[in-house]
Protein backbone atom coordinates (compact mmCIF):
# COMPACT_ATOMS: atom_id res chain seq x y z
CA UNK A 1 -17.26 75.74 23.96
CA UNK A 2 -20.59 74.24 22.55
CA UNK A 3 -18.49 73.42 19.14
CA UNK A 4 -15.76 71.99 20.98
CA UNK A 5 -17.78 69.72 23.25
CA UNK A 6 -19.38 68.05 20.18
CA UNK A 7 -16.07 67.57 18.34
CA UNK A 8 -14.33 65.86 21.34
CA UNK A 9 -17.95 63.18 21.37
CA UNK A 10 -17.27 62.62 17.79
CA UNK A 11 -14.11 61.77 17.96
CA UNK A 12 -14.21 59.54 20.92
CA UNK A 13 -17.06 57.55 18.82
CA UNK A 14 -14.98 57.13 15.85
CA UNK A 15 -11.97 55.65 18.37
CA UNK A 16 -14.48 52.95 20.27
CA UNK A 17 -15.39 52.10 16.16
CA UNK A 18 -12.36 51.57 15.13
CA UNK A 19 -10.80 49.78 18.01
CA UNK A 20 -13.83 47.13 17.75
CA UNK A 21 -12.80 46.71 14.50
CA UNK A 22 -9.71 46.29 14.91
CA UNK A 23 -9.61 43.80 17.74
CA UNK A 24 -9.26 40.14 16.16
CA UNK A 25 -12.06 37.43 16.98
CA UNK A 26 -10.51 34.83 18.59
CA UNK A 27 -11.91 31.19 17.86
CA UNK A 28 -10.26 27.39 17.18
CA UNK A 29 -10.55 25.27 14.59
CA UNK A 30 -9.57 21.90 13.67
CA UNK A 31 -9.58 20.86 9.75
CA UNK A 32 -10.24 16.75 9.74
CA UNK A 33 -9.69 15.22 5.92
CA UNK A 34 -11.93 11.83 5.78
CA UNK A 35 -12.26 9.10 3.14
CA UNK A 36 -15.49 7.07 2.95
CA UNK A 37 -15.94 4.09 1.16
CA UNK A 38 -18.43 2.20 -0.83
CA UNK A 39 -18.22 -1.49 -2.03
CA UNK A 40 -20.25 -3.25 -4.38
CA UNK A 41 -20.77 -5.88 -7.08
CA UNK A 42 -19.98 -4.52 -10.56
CA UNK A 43 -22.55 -4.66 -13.06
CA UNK A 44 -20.73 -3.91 -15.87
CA UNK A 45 -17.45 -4.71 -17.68
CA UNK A 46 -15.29 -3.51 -20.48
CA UNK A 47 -12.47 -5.22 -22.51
CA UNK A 48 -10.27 -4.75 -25.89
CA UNK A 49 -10.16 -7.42 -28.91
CA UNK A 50 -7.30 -7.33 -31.11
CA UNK A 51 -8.32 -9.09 -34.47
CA UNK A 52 -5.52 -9.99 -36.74
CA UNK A 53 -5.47 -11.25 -40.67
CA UNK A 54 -2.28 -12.37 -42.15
CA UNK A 55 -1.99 -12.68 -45.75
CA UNK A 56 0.64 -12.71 -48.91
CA UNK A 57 -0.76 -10.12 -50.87
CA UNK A 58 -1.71 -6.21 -49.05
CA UNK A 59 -5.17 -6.79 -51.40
CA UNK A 60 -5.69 -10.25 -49.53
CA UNK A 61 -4.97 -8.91 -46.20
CA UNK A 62 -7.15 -6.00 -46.32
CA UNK A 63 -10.15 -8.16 -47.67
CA UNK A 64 -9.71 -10.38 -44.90
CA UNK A 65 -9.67 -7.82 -42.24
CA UNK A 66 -12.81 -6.21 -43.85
CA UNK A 67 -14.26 -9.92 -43.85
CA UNK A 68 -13.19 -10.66 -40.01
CA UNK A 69 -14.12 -7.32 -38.82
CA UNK A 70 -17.90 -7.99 -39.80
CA UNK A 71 -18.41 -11.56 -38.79
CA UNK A 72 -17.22 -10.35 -35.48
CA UNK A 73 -19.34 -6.99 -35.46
CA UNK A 74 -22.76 -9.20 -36.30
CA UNK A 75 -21.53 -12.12 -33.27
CA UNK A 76 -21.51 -9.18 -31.02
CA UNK A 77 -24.35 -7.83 -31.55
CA UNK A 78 -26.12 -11.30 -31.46
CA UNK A 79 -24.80 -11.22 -28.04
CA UNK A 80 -27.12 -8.44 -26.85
CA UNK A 81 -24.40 -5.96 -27.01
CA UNK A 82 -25.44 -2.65 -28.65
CA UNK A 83 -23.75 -0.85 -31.48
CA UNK A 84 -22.74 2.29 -29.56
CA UNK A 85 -20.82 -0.27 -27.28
CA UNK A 86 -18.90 -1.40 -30.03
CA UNK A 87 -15.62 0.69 -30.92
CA UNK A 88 -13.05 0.60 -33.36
CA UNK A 89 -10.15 2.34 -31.69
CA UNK A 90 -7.40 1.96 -33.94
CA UNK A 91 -6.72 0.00 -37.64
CA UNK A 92 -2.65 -1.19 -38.83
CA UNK A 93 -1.11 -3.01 -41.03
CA UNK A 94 2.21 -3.88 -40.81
CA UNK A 95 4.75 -6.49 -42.91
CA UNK A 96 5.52 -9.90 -40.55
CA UNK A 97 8.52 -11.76 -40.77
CA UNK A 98 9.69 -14.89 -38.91
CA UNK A 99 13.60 -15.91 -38.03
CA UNK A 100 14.33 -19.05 -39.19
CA UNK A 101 17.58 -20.45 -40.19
CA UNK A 102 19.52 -17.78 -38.89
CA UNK A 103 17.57 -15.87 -41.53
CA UNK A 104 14.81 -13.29 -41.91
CA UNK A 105 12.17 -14.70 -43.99
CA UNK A 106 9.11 -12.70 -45.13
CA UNK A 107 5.72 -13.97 -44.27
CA UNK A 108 2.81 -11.60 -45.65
CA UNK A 109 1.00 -8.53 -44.34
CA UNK A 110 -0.67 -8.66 -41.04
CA UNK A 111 -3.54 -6.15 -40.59
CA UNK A 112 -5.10 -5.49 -37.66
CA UNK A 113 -8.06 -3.41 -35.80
CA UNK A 114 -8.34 -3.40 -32.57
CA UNK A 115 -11.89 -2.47 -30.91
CA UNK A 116 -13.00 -1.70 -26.85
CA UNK A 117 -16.28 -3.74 -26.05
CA UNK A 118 -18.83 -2.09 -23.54
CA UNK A 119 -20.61 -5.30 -21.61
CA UNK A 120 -23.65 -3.63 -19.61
CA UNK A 121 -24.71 -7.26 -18.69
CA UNK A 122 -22.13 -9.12 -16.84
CA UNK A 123 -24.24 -12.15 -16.36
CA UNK A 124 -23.30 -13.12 -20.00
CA UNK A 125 -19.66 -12.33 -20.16
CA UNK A 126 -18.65 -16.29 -19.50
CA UNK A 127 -20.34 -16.73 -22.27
CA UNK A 128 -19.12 -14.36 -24.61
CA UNK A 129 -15.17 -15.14 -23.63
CA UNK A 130 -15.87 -18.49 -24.10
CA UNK A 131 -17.28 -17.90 -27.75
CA UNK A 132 -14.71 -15.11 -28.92
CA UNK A 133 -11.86 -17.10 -27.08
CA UNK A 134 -12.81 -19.96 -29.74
CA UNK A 135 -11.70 -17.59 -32.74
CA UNK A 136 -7.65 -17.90 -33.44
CA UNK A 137 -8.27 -14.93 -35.28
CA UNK A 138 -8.78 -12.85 -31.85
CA UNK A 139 -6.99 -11.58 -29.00
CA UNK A 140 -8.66 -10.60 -25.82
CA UNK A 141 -7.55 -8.42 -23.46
CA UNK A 142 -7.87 -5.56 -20.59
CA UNK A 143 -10.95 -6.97 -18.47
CA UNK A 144 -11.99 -4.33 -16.23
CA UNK A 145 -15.34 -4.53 -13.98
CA UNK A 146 -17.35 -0.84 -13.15
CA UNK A 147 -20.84 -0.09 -12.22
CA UNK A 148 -23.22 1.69 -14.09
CA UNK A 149 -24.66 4.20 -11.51
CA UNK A 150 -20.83 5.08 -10.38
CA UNK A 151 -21.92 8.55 -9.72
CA UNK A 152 -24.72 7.47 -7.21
CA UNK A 153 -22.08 5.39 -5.81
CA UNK A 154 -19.74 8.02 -5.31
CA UNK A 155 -22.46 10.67 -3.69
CA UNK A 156 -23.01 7.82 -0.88
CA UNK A 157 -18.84 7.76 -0.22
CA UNK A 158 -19.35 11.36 0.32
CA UNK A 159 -21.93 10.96 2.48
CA UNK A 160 -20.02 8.06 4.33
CA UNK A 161 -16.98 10.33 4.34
CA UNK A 162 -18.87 13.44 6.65
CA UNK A 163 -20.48 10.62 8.78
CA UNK A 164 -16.53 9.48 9.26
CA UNK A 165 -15.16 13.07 9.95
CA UNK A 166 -18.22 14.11 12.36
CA UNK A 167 -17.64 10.77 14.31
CA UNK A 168 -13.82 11.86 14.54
CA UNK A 169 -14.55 15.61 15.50
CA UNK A 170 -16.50 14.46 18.43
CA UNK A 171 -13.94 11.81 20.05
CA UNK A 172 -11.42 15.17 19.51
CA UNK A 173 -13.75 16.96 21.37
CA UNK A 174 -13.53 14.62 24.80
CA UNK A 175 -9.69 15.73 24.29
CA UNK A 176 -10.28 19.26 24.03
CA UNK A 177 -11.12 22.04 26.12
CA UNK A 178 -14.46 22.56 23.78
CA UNK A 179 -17.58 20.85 23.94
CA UNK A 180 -19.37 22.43 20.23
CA UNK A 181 -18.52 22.33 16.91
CA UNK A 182 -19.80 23.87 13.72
CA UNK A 183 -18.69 23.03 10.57
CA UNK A 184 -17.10 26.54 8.67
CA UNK A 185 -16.04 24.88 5.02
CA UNK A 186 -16.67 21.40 3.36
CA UNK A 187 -14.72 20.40 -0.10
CA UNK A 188 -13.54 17.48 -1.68
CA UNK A 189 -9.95 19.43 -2.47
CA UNK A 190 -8.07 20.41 0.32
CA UNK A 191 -9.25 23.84 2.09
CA UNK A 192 -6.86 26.41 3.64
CA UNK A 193 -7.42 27.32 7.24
CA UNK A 194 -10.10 29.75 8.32
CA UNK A 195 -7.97 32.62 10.30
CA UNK A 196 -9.31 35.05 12.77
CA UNK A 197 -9.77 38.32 11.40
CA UNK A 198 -6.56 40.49 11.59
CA UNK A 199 -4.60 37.81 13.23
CA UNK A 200 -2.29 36.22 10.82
CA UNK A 201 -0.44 34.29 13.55
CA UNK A 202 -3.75 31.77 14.20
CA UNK A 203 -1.24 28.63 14.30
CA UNK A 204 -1.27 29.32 18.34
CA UNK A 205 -5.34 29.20 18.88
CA UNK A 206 -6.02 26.61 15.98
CA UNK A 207 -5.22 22.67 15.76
CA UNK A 208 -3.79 20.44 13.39
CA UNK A 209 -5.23 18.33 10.81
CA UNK A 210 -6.73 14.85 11.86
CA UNK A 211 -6.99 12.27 8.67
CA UNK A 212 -9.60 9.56 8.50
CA UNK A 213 -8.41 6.47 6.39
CA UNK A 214 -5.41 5.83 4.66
CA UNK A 215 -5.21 6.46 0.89
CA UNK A 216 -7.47 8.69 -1.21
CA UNK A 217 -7.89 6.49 -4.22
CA UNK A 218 -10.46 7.10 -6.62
CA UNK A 219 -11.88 3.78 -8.22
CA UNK A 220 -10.23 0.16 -7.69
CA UNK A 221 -11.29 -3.06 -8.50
CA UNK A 222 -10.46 -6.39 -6.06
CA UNK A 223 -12.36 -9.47 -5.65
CA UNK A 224 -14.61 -9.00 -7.67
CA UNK A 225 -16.02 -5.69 -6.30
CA UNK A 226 -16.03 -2.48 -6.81
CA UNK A 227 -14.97 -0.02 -4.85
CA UNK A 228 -15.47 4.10 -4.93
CA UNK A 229 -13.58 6.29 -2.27
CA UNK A 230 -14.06 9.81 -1.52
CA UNK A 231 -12.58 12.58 -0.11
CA UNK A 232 -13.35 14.98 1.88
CA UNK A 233 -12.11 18.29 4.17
CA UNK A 234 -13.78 19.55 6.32
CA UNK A 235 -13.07 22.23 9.15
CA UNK A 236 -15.13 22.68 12.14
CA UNK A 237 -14.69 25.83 14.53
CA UNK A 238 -15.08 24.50 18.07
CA UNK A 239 -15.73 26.44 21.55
């Protein structure tokens, strides 16, 4: 009887185990996605020249290019602008022809190299337009403004993007029947839900997602400015 006593206690302790295990926590969430935003003045810019010889002879045209492409290296640099700033993306040469006379009629050998300029002091890019504009020899194009501390810049968006998603999670809380939150997971990709443990059918205790601002860009320029978005998800279980 002893034996049988102590088997039936054991047994009813491995039921009350397993049936707390078993039994899925219940809780709510609600998942907000937030984009904050920084603006500010660039303080940098970038843009291509295109410089072009045309000549009769492939010899000529070459030497001219080779001639060009140096006067133009040393009036950068006289500008302030460094030599690591200074890149030769790509070098052609190509035969040009004109129409004329209901003809095509041969005019020499155009070479070209084109080369992307790295300005890290905008307060002198009037001045250097100006100058290189001046040259019939160049082309300029593909002005774009940054900032140099663009990852600083993109920390405080993240930082303006929680402030954004906490503000929203409490003005869903006066809508709620909950009055705490507690954020679960953070990211700046989209999360998947948290679900209750054992309950695969959480869609009835949790909430839908609530979206702070409209776009997630990345980096655009306007006016002037520049301005760095970011992203965020965040999920908060409430009670």
């Amino acid at each position: 009887m002893k034996n049988i006593f102590w088997v039936l206690i054991a047994v009813l302790l491995v039921s009350c185990q397993t049936d707390s295990t078993l039994a899925p926590a219940k809780f709510k969430t609600i998942m907000i996605k937030s984009v904050g935003e920084v603006e500010t003045l660039p303080d940098m810019a970038t843009f291509h020249i295109n410089l072009n010889c045309l000549q009769k002879s492939v010899k000529g045209s070459k030497q001219c290019l080779v001639e060009k492409s140096n006067e133009l290296n040393s009036k950068l640099l006289s500008f302030g602008i460094k030599q690591d700033d200074i890149l030769t993306t790509s070098v052609n040469m190509n035969k040009s022809y004109s129409w004329k006379n209901n003809s095509q009629v041969f005019e020499g050998y155009n070479s070209s190299t084109s080369i992307y300029i790295k300005l890290r002091n905008i307060s002198k890019l009037d001045q250097i337009y100006t100058e290189l504009l001046e040259n019939r020899n160049l082309e300029l194009s593909g002005l774009t403004y940054a900032h140099s501390k663009i990852d600083s810049l993109k920390n405080e968006a993240y930082v303006d993007a929680l402030k954004k998603a906490n503000a929203l999670a409490d003005k869903l809380l006066t809508e709620l029947p909950a009055s705490e939150k507690e954020i679960l997971k953070i990211g700046n990709v989209e999360i998947s839900a948290s679900m209750p443990e054992a309950n695969q059918s959480g869609a009835a205790d949790g909430y839908a997602v609530a979206e702070v601002a409209a776009q997630n860009r990345a980096v655009n320029i306007s006016k002037g400015t520049v301005l760095v978005n970011a992203t965020l998800f965040v999920e908060y279980q409430i009670k």
